[in-house]
N, C-alpha and C. Protein backbone atom coordinates (compact mmCIF):
# COMPACT_ATOMS: atom_id res chain seq x y z
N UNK A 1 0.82 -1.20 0.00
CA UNK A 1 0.00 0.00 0.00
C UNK A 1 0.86 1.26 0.00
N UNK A 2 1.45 1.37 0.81
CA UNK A 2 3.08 2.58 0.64
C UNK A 2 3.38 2.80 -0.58
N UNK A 3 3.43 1.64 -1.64
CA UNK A 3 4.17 1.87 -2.85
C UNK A 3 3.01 2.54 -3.43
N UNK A 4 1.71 2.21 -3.52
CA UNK A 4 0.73 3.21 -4.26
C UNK A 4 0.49 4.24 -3.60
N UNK A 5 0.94 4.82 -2.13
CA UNK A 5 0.73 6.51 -2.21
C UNK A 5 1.93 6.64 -2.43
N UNK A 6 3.28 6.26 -2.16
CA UNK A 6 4.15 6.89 -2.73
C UNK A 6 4.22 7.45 -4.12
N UNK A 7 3.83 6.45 -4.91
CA UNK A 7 3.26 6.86 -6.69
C UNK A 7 2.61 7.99 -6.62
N UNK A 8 1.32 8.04 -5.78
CA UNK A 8 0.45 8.51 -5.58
C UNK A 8 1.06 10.11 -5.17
N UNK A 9 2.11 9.74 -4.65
CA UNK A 9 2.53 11.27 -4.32
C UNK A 9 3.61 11.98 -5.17
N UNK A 10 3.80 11.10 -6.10
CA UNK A 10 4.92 11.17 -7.36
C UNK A 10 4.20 12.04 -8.29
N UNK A 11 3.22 11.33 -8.75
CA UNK A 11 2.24 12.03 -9.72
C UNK A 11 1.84 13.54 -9.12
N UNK A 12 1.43 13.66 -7.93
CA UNK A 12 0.84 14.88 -8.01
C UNK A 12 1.61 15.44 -7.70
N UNK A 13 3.31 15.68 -7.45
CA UNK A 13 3.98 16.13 -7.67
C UNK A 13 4.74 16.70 -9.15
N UNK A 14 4.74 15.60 -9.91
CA UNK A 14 4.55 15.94 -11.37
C UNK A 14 3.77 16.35 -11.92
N UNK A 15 2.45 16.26 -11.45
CA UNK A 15 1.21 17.21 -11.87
C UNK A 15 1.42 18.56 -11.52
N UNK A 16 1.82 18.69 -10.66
CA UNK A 16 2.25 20.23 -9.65
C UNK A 16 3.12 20.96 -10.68
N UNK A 17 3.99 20.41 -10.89
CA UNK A 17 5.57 21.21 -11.50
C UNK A 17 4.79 21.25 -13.35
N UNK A 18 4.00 20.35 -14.01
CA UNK A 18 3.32 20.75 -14.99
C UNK A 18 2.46 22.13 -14.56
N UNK A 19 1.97 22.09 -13.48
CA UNK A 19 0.80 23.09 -12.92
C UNK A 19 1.82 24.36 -12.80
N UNK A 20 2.88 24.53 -12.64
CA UNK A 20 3.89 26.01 -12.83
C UNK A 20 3.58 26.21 -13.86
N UNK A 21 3.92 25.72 -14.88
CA UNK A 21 4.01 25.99 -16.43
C UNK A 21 2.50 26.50 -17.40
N UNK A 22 2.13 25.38 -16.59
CA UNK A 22 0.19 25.52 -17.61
C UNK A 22 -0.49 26.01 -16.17
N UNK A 23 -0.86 27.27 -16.61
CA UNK A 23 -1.97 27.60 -15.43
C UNK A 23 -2.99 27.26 -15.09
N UNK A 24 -3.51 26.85 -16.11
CA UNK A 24 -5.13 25.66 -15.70
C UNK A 24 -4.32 24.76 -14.26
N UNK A 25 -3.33 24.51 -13.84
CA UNK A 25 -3.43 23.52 -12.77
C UNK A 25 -2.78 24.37 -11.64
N UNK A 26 -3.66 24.18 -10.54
CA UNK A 26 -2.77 24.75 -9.29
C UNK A 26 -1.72 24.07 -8.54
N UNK A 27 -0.40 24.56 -9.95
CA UNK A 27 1.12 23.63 -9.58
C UNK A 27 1.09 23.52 -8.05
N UNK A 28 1.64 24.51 -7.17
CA UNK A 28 2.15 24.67 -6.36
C UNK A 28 1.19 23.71 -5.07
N UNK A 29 -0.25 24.02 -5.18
CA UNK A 29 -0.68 23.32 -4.08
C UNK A 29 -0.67 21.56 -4.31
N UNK A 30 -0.80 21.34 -5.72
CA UNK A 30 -0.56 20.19 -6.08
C UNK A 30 0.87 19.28 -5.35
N UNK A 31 1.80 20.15 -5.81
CA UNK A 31 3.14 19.69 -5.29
C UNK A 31 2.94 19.52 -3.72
N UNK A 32 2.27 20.75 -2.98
CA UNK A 32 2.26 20.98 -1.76
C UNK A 32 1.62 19.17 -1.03
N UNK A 33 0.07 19.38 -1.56
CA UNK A 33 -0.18 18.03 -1.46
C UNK A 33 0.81 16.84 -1.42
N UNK A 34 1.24 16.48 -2.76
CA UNK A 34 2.68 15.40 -3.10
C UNK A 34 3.03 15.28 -1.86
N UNK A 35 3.70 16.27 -1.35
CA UNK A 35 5.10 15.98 -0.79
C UNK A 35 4.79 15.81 0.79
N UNK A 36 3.59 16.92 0.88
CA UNK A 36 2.53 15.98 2.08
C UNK A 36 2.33 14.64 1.99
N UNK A 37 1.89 14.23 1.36
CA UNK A 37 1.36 12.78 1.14
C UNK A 37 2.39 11.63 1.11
N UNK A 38 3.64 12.47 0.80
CA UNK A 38 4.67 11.40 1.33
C UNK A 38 5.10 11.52 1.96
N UNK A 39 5.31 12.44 2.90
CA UNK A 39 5.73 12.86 4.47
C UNK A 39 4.47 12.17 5.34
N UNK A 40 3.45 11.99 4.92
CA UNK A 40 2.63 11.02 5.97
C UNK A 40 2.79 9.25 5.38
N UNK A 41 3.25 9.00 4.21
CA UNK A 41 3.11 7.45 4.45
C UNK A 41 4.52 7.57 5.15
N UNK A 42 5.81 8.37 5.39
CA UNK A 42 6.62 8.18 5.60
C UNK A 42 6.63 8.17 7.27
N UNK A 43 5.49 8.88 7.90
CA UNK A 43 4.86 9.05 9.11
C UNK A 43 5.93 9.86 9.83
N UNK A 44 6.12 11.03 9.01
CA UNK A 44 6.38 12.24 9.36
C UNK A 44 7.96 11.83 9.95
N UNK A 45 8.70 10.64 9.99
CA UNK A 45 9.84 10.71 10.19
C UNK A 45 11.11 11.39 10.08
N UNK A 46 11.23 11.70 8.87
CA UNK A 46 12.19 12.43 7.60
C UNK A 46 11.49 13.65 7.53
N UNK A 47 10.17 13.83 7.46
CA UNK A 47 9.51 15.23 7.22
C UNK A 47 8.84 15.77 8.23
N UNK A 48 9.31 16.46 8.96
CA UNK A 48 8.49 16.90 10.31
C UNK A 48 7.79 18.61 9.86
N UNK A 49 7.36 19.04 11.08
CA UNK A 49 6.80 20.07 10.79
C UNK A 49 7.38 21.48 10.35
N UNK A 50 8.63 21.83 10.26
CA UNK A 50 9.49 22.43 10.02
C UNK A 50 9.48 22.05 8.65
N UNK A 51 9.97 21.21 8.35
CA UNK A 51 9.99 21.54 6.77
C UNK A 51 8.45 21.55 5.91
N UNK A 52 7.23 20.73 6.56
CA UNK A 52 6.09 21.23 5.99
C UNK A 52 5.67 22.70 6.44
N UNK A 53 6.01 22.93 7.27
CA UNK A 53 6.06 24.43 7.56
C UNK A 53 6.78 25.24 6.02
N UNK A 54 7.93 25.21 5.79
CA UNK A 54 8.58 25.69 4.95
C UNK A 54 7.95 25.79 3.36
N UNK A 55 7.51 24.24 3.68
CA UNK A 55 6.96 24.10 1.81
C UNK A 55 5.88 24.75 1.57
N UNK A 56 4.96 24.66 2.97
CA UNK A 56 3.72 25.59 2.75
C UNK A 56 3.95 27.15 2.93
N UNK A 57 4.85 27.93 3.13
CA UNK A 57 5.75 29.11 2.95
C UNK A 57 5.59 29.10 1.75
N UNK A 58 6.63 28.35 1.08
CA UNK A 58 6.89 28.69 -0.27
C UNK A 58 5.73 28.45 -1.49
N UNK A 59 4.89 27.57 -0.76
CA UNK A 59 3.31 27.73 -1.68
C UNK A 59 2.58 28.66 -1.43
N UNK A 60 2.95 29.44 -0.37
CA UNK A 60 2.06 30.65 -0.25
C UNK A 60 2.47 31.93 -1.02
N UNK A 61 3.99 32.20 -0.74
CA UNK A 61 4.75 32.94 -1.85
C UNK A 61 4.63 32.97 -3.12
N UNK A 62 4.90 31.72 -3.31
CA UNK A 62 4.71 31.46 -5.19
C UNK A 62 3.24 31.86 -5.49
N UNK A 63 2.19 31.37 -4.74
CA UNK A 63 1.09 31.90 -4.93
C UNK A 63 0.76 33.37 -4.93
N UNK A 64 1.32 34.15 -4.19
CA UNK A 64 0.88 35.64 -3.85
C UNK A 64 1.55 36.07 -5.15
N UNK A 65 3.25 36.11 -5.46
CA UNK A 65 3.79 36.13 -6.61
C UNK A 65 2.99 36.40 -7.66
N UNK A 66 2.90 35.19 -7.72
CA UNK A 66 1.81 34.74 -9.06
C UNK A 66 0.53 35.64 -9.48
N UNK A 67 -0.22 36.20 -8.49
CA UNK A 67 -1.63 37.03 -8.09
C UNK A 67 -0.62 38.51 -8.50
N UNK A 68 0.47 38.72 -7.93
CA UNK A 68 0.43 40.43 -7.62
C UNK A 68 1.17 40.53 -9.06
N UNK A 69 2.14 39.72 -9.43
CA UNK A 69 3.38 40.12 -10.74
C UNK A 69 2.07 40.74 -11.68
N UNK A 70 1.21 40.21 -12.21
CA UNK A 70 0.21 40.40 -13.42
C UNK A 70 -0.62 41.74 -12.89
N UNK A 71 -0.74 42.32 -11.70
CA UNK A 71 -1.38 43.60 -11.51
C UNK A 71 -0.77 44.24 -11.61
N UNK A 72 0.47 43.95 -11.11
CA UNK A 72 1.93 45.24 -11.12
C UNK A 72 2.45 44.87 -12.40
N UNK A 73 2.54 44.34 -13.01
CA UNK A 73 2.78 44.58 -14.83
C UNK A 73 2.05 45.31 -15.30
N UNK A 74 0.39 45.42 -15.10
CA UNK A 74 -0.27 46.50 -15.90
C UNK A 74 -0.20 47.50 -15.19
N UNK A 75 -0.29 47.95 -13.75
CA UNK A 75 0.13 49.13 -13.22
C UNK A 75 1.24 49.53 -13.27
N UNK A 76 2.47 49.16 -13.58
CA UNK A 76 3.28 49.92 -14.27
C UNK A 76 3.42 50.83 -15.69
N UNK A 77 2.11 50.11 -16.27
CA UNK A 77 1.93 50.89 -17.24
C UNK A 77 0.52 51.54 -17.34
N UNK A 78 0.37 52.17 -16.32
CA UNK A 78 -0.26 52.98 -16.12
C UNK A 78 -1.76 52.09 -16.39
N UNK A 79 -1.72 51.28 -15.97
CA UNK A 79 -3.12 50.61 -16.46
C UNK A 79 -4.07 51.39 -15.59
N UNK A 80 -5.61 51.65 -16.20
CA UNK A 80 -7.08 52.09 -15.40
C UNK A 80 -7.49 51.03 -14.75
N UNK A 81 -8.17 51.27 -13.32
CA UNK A 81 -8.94 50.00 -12.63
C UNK A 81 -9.91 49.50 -13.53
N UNK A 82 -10.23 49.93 -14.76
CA UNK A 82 -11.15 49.29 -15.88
C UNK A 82 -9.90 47.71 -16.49
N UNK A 83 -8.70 48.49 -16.52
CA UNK A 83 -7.73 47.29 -16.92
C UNK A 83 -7.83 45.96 -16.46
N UNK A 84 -7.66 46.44 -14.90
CA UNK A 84 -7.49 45.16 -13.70
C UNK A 84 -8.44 44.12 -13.73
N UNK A 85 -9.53 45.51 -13.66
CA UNK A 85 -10.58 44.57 -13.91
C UNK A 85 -10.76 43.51 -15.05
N UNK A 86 -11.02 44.26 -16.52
CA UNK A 86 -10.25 43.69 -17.60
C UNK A 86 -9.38 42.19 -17.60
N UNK A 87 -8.02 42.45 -16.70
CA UNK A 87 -7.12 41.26 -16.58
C UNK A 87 -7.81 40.28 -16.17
N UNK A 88 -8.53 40.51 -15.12
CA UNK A 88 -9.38 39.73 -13.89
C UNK A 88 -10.28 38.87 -14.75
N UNK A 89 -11.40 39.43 -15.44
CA UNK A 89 -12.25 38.74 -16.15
C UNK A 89 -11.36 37.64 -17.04
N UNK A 90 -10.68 38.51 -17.73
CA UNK A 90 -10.08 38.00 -18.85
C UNK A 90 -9.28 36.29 -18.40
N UNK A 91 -8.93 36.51 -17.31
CA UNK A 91 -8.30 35.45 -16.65
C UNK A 91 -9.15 34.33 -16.44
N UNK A 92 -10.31 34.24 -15.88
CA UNK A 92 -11.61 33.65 -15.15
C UNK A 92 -12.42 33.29 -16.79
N UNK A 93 -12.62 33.56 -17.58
CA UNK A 93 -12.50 33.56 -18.54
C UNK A 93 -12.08 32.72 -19.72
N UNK A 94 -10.94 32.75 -19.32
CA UNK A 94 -9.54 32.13 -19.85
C UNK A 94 -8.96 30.97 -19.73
N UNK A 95 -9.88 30.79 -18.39
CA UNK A 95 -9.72 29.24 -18.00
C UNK A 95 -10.82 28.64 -18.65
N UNK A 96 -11.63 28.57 -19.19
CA UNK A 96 -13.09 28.37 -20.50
C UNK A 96 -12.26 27.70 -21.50
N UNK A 97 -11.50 28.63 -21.90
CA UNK A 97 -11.16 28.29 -23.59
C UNK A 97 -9.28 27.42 -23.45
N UNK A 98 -8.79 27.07 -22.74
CA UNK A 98 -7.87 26.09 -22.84
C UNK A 98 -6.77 26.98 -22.76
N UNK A 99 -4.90 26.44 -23.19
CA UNK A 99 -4.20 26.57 -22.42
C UNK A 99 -4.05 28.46 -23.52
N UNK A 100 -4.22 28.49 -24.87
CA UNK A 100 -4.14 29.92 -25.14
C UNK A 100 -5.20 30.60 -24.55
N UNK A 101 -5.99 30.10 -23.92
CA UNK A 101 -7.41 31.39 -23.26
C UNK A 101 -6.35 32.06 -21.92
N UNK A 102 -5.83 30.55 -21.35
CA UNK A 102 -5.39 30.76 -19.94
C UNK A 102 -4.28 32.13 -20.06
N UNK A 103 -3.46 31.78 -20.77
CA UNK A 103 -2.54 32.82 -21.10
C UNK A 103 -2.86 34.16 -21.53
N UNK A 104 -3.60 34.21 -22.84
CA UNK A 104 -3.83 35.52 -23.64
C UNK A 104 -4.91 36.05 -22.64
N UNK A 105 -5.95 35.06 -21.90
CA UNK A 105 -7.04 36.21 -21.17
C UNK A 105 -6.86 37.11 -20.41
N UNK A 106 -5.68 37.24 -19.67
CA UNK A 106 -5.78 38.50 -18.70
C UNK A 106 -5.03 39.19 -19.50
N UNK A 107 -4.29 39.18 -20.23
CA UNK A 107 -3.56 39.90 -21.58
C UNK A 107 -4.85 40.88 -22.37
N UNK A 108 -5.53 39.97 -23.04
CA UNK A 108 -6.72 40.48 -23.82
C UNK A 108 -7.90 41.41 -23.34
N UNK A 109 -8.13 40.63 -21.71
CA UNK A 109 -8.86 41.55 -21.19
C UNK A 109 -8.34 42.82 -20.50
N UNK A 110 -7.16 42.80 -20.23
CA UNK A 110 -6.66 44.18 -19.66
C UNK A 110 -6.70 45.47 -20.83
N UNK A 111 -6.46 44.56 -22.20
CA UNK A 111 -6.40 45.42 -22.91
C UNK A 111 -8.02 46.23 -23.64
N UNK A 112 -8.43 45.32 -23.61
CA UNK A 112 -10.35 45.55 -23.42
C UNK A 112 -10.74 46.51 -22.85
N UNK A 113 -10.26 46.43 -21.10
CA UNK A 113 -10.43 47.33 -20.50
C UNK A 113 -9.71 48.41 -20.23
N UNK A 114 -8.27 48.33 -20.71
CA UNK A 114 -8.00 49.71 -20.89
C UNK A 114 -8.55 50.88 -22.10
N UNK A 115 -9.14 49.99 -23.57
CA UNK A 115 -9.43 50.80 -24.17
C UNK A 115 -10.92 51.10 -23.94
N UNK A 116 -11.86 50.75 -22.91
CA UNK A 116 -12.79 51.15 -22.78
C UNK A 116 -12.93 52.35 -21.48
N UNK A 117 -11.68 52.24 -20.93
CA UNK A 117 -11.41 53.39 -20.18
C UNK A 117 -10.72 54.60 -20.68
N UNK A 118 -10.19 54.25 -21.54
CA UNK A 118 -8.80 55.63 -22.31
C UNK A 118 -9.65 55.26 -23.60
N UNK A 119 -9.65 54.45 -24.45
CA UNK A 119 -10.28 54.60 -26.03
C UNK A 119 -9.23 54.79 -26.80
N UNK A 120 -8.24 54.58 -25.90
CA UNK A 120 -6.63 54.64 -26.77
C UNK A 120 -5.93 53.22 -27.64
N UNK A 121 -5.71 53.10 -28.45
CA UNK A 121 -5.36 51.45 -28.72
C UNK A 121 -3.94 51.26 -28.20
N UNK A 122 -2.73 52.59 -28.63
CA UNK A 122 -2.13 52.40 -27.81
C UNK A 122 -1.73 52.01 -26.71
N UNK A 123 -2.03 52.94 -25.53
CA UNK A 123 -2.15 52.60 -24.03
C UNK A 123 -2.63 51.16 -24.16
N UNK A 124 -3.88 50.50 -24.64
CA UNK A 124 -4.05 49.41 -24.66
C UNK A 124 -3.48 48.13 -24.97
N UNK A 125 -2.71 48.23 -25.33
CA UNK A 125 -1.74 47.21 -26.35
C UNK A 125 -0.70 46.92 -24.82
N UNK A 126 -0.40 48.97 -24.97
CA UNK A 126 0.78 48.69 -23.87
C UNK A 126 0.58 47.70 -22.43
N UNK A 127 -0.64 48.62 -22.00
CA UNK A 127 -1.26 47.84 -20.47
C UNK A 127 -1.17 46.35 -21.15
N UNK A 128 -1.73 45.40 -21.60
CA UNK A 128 -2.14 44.38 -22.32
C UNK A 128 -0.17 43.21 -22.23
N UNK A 129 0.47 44.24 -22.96
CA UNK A 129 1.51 43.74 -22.81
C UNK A 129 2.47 43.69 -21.74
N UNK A 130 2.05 44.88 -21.02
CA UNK A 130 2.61 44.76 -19.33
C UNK A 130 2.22 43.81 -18.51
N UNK A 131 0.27 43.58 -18.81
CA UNK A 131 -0.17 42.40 -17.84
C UNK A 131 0.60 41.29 -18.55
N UNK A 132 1.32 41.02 -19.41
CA UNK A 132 1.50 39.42 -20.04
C UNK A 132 3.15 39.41 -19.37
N UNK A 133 3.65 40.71 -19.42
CA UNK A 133 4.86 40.40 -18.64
C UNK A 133 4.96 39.92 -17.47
N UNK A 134 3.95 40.19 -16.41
CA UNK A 134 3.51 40.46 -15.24
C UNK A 134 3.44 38.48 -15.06
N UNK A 135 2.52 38.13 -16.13
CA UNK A 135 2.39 36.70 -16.20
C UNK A 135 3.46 35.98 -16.08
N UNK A 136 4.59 36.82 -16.84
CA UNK A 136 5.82 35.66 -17.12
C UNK A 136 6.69 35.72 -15.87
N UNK A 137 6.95 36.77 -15.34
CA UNK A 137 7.50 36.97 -13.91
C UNK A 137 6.97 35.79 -12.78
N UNK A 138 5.02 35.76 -13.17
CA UNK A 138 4.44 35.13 -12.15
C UNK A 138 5.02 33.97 -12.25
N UNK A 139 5.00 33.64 -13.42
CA UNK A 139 5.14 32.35 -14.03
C UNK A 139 6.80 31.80 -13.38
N UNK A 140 7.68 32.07 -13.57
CA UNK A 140 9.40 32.26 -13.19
C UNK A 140 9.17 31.91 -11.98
N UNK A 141 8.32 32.54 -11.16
CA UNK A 141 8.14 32.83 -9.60
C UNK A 141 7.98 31.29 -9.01
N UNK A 142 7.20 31.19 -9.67
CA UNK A 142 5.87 29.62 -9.24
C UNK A 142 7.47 28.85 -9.65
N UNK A 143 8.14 28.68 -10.87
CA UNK A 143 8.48 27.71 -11.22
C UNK A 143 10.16 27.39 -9.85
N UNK A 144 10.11 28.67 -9.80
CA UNK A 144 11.70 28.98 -8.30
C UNK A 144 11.45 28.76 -7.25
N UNK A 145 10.09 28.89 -6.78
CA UNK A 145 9.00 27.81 -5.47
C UNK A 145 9.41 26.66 -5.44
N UNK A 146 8.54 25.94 -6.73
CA UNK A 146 8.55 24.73 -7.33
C UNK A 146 9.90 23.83 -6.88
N UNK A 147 10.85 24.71 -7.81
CA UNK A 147 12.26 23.89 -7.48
C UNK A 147 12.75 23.92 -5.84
N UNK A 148 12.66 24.94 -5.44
CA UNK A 148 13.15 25.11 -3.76
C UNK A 148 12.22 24.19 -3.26
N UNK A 149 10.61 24.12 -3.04
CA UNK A 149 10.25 23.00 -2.53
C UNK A 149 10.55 21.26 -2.71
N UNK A 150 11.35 21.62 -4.11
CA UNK A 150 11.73 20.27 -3.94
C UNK A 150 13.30 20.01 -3.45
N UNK A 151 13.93 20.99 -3.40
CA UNK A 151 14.99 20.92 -2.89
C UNK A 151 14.74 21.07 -0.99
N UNK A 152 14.08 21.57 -0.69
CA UNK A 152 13.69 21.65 0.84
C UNK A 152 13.32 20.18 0.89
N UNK A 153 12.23 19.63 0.24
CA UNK A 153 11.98 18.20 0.59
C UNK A 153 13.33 17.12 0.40
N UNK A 154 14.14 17.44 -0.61
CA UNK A 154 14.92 16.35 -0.99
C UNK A 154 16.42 16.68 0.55
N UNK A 155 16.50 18.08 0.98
CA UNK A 155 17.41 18.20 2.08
C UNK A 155 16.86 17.51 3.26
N UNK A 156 15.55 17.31 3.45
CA UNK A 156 15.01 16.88 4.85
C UNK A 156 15.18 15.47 4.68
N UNK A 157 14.90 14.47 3.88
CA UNK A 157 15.16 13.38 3.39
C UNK A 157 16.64 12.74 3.73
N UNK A 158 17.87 14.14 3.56
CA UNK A 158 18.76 13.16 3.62
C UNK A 158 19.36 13.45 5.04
N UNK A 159 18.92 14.59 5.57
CA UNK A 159 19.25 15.31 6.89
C UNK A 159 18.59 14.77 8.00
């Protein structure tokens, strides 16, 4: 039985670290799970609360990351709260239409809503392309979590 949650905690660890990359999946809590799930068939021996302490740190980080990089990409460029909003939908949205919705929607909708606030195509393009930077930062963020949580798990293991 060990050997199938251990699997069991393999996969959704590999589901997780896919889940950095493709935003349809929530990498980080996925992994978070994993590595839970093998810190309890392991019955918390090797993994005590200190380092699940830690991993759930760094899933909270990567998560906040992830949320703020894409607002502060379009507010750097001067995006209108019509933008945010914009991103917001566009995102929620975005998860509808598959892995280009996931990406281009808070892109598309920031830019939506910036030109329905300014009427500028410019500004729009710009905000639009700030929120997608904002994405890729998030994106970097989640994936430098990702790896440190597995390096936090793989140090407690041998420590």
């Amino acid at each position: 039985m060990d050997i199938l949650l251990y699997a069991l905690s393999a996969l959704l660890v590999l589901a997780g670290l896919a889940g950095t990359v493709f935003p349809a999946l929530p990498g980080l809590p996925l992994m978070l799970g994993g590595l839970l799930l093998a810190g309890w068939v392991g019955d918390f021996q090797q993994i005590g609360a200190v380092t699940l302490s830690l991993l759930a740190l760094l899933t909270a980080i990567g998560l906040a990351v992830d949320f703020v990089a894409g607002l502060l990409g379009a507010k750097a460029t001067g995006a209108s709260r019509q933008a945010l909003w914009g991103a917001v939908i566009g995102s929620v949205v975005g998860l509808f239409l598959g892995l280009a919705g996931v990406i281009l929607g808070p892109l598309v909708g920031a830019a939506i809503g910036e030109f329905l606030a300014r009427r500028d195509v410019y500004q729009a393009g710009k905000v639009g392309l700030g929120t997608f930077a904002g994405f890729i930062v998030g994106t970097v963020a989640k994936i430098g979590c990702a790896f440190a949580m597995l390096a936090t798990f793989a140090l407690a293991l041998v420590f």
